[in-house]
PDB file of N, CA and C in Angstrom:
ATOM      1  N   UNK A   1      76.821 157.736 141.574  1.00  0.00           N
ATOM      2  CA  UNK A   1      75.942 158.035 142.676  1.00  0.00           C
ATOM      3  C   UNK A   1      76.487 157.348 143.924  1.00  0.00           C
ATOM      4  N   UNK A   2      76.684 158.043 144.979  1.00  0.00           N
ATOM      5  CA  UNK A   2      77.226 157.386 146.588  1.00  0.00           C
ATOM      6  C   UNK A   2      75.705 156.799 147.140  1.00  0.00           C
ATOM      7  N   UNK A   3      76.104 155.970 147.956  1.00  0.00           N
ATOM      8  CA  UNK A   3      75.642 155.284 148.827  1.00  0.00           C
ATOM      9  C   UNK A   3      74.444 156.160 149.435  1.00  0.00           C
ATOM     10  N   UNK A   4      74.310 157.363 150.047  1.00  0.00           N
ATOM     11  CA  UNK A   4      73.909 157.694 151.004  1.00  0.00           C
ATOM     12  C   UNK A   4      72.506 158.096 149.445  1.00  0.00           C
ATOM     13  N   UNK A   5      73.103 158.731 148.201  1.00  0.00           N
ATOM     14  CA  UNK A   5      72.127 159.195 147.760  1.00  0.00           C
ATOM     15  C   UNK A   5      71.452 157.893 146.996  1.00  0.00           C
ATOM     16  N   UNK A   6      72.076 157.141 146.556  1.00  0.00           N
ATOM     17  CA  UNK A   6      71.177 156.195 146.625  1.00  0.00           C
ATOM     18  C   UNK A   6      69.965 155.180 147.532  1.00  0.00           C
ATOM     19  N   UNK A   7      70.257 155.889 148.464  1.00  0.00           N
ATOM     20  CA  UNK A   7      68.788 154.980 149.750  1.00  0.00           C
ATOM     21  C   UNK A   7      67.753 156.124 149.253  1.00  0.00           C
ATOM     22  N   UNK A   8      67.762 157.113 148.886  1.00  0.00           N
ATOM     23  CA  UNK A   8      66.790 157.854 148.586  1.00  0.00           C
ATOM     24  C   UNK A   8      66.342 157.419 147.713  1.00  0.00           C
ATOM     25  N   UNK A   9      66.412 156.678 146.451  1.00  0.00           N
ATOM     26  CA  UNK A   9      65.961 156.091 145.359  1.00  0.00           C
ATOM     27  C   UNK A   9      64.632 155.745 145.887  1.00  0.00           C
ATOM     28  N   UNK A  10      63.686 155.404 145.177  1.00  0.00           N
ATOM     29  CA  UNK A  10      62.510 154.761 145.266  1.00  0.00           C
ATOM     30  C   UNK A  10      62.895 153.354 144.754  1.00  0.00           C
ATOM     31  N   UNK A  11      62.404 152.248 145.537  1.00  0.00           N
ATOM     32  CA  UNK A  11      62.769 150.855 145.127  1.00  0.00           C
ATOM     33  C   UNK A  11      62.298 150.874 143.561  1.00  0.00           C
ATOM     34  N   UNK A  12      61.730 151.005 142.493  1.00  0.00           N
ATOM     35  CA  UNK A  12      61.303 151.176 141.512  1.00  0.00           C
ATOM     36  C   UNK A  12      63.164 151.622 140.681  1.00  0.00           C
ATOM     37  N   UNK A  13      63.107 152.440 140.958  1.00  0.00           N
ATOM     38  CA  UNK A  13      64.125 153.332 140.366  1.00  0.00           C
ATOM     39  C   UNK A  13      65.575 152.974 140.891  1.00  0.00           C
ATOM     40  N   UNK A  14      65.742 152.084 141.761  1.00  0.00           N
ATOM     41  CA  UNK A  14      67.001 151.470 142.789  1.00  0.00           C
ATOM     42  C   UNK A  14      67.027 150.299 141.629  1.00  0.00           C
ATOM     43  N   UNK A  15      66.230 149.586 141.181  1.00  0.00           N
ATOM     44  CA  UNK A  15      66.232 148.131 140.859  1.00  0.00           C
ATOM     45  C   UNK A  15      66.644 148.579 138.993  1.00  0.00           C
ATOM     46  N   UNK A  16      65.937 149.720 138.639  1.00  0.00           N
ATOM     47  CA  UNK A  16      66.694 150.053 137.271  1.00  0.00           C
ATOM     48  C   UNK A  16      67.750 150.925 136.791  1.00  0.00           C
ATOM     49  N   UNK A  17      68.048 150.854 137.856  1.00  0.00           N
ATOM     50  CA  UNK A  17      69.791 151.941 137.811  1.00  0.00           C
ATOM     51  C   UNK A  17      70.607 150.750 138.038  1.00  0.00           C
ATOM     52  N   UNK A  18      70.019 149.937 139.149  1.00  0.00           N
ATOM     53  CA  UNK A  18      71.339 148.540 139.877  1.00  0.00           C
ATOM     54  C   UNK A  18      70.862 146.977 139.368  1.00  0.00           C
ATOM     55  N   UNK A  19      69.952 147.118 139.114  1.00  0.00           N
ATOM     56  CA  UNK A  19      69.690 145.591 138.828  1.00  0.00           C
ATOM     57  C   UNK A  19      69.331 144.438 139.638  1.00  0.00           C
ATOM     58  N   UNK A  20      69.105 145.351 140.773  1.00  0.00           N
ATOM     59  CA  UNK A  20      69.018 144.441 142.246  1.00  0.00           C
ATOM     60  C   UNK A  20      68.028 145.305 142.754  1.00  0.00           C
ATOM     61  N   UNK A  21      67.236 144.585 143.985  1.00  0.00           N
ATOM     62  CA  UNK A  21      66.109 145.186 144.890  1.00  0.00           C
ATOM     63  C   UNK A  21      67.445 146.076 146.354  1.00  0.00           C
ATOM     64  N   UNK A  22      67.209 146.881 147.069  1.00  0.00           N
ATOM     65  CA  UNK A  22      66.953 147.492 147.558  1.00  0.00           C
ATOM     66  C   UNK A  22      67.414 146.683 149.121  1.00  0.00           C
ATOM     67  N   UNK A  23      66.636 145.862 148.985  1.00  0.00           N
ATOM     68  CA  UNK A  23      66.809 144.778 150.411  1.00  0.00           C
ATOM     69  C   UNK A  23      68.356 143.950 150.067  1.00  0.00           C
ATOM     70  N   UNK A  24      68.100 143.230 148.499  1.00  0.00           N
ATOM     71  CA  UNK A  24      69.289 142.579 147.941  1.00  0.00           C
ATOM     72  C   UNK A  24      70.997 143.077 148.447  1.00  0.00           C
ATOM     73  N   UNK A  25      70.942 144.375 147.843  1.00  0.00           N
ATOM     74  CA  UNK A  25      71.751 145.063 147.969  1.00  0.00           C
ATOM     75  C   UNK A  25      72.604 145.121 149.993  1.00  0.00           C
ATOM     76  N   UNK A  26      71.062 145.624 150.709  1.00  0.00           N
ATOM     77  CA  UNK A  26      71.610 145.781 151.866  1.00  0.00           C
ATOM     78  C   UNK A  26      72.134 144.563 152.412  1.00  0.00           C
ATOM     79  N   UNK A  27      71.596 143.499 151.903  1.00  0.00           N
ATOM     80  CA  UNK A  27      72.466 141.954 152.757  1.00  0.00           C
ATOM     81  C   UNK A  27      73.697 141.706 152.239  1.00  0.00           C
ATOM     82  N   UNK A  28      73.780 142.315 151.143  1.00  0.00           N
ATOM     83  CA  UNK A  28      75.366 142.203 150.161  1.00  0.00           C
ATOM     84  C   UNK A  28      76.589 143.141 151.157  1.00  0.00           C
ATOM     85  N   UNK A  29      76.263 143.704 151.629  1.00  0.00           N
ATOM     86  CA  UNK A  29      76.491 145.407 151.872  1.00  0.00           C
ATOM     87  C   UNK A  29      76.757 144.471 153.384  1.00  0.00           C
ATOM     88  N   UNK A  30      75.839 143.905 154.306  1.00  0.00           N
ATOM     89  CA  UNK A  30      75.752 143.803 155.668  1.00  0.00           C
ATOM     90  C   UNK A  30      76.886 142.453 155.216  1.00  0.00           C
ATOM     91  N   UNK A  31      76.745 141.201 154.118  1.00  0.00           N
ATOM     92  CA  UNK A  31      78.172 140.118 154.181  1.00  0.00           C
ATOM     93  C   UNK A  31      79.461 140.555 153.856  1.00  0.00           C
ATOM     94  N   UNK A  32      79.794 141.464 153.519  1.00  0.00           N
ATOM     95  CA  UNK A  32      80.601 142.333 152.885  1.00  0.00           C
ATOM     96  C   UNK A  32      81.430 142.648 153.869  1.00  0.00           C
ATOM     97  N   UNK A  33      80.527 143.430 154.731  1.00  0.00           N
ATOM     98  CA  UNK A  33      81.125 143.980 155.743  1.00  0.00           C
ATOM     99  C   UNK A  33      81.498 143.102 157.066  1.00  0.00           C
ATOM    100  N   UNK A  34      80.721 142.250 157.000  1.00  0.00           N
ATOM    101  CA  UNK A  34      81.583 141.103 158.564  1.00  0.00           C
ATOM    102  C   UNK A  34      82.341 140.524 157.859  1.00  0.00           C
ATOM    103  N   UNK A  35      82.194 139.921 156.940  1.00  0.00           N
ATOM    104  CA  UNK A  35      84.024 139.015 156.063  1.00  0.00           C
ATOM    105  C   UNK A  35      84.821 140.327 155.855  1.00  0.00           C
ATOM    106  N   UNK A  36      84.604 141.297 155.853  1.00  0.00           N
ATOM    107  CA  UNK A  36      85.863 142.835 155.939  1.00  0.00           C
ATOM    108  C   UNK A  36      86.620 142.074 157.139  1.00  0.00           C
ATOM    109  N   UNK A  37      85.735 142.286 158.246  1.00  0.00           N
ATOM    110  CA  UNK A  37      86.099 142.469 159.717  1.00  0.00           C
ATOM    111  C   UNK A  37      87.034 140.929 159.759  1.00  0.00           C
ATOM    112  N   UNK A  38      87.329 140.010 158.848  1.00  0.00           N
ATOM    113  CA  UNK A  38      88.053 138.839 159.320  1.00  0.00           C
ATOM    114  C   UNK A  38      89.865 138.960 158.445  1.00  0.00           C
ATOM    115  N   UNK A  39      89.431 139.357 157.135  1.00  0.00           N
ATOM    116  CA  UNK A  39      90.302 139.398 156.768  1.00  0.00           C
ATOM    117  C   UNK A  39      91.234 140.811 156.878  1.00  0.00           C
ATOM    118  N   UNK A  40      92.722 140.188 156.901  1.00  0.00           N
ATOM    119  CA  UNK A  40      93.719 141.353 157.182  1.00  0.00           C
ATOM    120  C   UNK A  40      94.248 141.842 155.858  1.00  0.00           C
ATOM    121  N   UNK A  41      94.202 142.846 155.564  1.00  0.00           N
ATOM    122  CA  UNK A  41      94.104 143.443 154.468  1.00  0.00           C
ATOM    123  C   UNK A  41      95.656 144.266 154.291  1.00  0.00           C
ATOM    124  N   UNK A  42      96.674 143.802 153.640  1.00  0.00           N
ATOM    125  CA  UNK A  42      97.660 144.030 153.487  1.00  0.00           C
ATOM    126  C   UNK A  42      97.648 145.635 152.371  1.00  0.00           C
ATOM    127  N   UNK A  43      98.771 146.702 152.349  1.00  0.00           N
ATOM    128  CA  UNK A  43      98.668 147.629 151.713  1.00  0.00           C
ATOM    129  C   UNK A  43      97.730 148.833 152.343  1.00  0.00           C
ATOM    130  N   UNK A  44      98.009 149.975 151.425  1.00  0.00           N
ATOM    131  CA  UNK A  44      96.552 151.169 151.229  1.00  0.00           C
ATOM    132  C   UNK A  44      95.334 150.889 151.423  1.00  0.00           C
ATOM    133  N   UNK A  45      95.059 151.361 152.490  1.00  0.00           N
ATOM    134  CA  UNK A  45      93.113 151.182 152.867  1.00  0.00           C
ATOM    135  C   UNK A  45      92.561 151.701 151.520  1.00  0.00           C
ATOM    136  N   UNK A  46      91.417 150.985 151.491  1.00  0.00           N
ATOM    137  CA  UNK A  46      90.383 151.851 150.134  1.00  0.00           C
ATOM    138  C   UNK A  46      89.930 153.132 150.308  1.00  0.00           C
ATOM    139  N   UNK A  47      89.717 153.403 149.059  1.00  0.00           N
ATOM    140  CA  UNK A  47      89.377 155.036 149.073  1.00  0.00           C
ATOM    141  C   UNK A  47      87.986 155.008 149.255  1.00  0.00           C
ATOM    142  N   UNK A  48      86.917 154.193 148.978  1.00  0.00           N
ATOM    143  CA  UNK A  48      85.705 154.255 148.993  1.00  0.00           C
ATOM    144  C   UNK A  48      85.650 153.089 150.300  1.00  0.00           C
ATOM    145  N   UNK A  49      84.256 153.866 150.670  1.00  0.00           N
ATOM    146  CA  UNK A  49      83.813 152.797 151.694  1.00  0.00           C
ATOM    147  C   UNK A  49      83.202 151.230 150.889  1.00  0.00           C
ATOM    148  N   UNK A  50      82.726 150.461 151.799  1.00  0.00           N
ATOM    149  CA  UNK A  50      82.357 149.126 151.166  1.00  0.00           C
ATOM    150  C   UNK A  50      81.136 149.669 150.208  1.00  0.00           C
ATOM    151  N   UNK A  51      79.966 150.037 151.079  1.00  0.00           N
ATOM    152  CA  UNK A  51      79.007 150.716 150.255  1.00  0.00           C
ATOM    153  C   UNK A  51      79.001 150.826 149.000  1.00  0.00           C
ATOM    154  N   UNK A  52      79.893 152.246 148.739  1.00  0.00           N
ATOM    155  CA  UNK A  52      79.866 152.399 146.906  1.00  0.00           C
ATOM    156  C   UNK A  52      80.824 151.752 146.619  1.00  0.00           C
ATOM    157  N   UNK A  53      81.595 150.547 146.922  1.00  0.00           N
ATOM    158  CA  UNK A  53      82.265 149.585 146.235  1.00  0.00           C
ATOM    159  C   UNK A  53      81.098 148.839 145.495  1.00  0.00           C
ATOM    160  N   UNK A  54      80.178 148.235 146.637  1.00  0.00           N
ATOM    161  CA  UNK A  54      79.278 147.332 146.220  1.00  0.00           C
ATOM    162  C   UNK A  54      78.496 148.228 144.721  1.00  0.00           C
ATOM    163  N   UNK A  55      77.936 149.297 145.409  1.00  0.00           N
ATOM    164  CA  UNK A  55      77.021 149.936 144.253  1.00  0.00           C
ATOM    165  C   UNK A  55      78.171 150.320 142.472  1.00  0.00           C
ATOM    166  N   UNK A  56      79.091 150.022 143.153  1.00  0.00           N
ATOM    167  CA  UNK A  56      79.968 150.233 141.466  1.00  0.00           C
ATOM    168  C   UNK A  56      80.062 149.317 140.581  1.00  0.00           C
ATOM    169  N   UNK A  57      80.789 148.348 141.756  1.00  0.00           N
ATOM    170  CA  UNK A  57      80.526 146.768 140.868  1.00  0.00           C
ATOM    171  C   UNK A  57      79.143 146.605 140.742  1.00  0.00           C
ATOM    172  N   UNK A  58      77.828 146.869 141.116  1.00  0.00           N
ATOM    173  CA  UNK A  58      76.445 146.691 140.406  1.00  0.00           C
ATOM    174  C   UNK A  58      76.719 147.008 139.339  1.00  0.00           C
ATOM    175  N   UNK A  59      76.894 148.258 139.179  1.00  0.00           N
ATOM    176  CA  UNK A  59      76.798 149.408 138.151  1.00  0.00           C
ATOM    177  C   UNK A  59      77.477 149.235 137.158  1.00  0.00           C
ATOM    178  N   UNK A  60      78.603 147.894 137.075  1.00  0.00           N
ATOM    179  CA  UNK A  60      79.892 147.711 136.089  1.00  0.00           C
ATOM    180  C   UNK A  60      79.159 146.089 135.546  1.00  0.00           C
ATOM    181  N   UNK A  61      78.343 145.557 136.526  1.00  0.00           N
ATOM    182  CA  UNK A  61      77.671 144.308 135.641  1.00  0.00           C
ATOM    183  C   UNK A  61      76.528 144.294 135.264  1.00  0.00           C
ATOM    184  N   UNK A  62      75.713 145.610 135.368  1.00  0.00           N
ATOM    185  CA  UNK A  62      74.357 145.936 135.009  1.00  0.00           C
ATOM    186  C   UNK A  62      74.777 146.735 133.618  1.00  0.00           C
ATOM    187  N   UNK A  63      76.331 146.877 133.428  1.00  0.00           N
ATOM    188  CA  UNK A  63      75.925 148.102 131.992  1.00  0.00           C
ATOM    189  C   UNK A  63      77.411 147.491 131.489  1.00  0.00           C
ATOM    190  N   UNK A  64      78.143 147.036 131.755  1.00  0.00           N
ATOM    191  CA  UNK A  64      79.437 146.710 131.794  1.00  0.00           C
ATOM    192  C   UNK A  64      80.111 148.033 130.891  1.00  0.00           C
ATOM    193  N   UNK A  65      80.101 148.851 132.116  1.00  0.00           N
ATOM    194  CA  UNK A  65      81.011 150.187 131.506  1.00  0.00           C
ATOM    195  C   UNK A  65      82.197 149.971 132.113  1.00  0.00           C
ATOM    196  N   UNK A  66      83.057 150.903 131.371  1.00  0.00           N
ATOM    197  CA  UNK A  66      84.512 150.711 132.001  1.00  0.00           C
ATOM    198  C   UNK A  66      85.049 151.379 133.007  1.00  0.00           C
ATOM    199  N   UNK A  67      85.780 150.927 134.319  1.00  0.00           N
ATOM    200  CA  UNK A  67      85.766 152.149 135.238  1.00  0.00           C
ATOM    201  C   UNK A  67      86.318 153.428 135.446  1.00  0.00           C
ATOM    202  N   UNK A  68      86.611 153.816 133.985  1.00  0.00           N
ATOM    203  CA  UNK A  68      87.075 155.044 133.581  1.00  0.00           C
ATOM    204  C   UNK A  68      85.847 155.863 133.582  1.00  0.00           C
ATOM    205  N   UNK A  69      84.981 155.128 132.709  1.00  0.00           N
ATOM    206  CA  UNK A  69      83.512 155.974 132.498  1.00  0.00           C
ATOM    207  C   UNK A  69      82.575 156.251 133.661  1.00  0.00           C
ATOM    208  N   UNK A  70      82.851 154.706 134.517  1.00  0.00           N
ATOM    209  CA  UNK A  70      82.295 155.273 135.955  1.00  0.00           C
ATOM    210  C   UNK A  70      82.717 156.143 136.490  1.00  0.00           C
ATOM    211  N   UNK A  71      83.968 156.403 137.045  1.00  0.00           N
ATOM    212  CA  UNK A  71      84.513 157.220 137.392  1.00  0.00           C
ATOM    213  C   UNK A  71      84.250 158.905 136.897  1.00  0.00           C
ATOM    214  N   UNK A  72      84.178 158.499 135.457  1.00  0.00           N
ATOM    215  CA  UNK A  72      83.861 159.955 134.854  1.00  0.00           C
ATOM    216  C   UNK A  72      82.482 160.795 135.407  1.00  0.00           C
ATOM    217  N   UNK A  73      81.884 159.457 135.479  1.00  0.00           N
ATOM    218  CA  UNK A  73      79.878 160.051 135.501  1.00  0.00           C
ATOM    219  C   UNK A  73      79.871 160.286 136.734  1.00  0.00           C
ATOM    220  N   UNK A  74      81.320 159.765 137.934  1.00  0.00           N
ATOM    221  CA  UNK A  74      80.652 159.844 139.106  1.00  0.00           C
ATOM    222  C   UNK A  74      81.237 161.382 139.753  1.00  0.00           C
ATOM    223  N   UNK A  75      82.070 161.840 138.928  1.00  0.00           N
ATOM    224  CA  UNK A  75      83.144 163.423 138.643  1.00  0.00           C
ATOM    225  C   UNK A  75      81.945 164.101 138.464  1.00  0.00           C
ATOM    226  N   UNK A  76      81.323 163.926 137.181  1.00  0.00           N
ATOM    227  CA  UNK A  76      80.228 165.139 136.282  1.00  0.00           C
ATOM    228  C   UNK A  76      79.682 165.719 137.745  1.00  0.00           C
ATOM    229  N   UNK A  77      78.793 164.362 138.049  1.00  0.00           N
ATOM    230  CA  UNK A  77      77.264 164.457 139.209  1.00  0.00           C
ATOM    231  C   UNK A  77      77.357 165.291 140.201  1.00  0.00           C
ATOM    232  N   UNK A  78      79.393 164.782 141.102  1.00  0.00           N
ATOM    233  CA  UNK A  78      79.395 165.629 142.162  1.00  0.00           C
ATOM    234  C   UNK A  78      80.136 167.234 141.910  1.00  0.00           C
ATOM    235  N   UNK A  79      80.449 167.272 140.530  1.00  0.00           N
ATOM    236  CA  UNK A  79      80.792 168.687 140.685  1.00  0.00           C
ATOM    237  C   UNK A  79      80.173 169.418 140.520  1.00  0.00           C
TER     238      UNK A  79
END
C-alpha cells in the first residue's frame, strides 16, 4: 500500500496494518525528511519516496516478511 492510500485508512485500521498511530508515523515521516535534507547521499536516488520507505520498514517489523513478499503484495494490489 503507498503512502497516499494509506492516509485514507481510518486511524483504527492504520494502527493494525502498521503498528503505529497515524500521528506516530507522520513525525517519523516529517524527521526523516529534514535529516534527508543534511545528508549527501552518494550513488542512485531511491526509487520510492521517503513516505513508503517509512511505511515498508513498518510493515517488515510489524510482520517481519521478507522484502520479496512485500514487494510481491505491493505488485498484486497495484495491478
Amino acid at each position: 500500500m503507498k503512502y497516499w492510500q494509506a492516509r485514507k485508512l481510518s486511524p483504527q485500521k492504520f494502527k493494525r496494518l502498521y503498528g503505529i498511530e497515524k500521528k506516530t508515523c507522520r513525525l517519523m515521516i516529517r524527521l526523516l525528511k529534514d535529516q534527508a535534507k543534511y545528508q549527501k547521499k552518494p550513488g542512485r536516488p531511491a526509487k520510492l519516496i521517503i513516505e513508503n520507505q517509512v511505511l515498508i520498514t513498518l510493515q517488515y517489523w510489524r510482520e517481519y516478511r521478507t522484502y520479496y513478499h512485500i514487494a510481491a503484495s505491493r505488485r498484486r494490489r497495484t495491478a
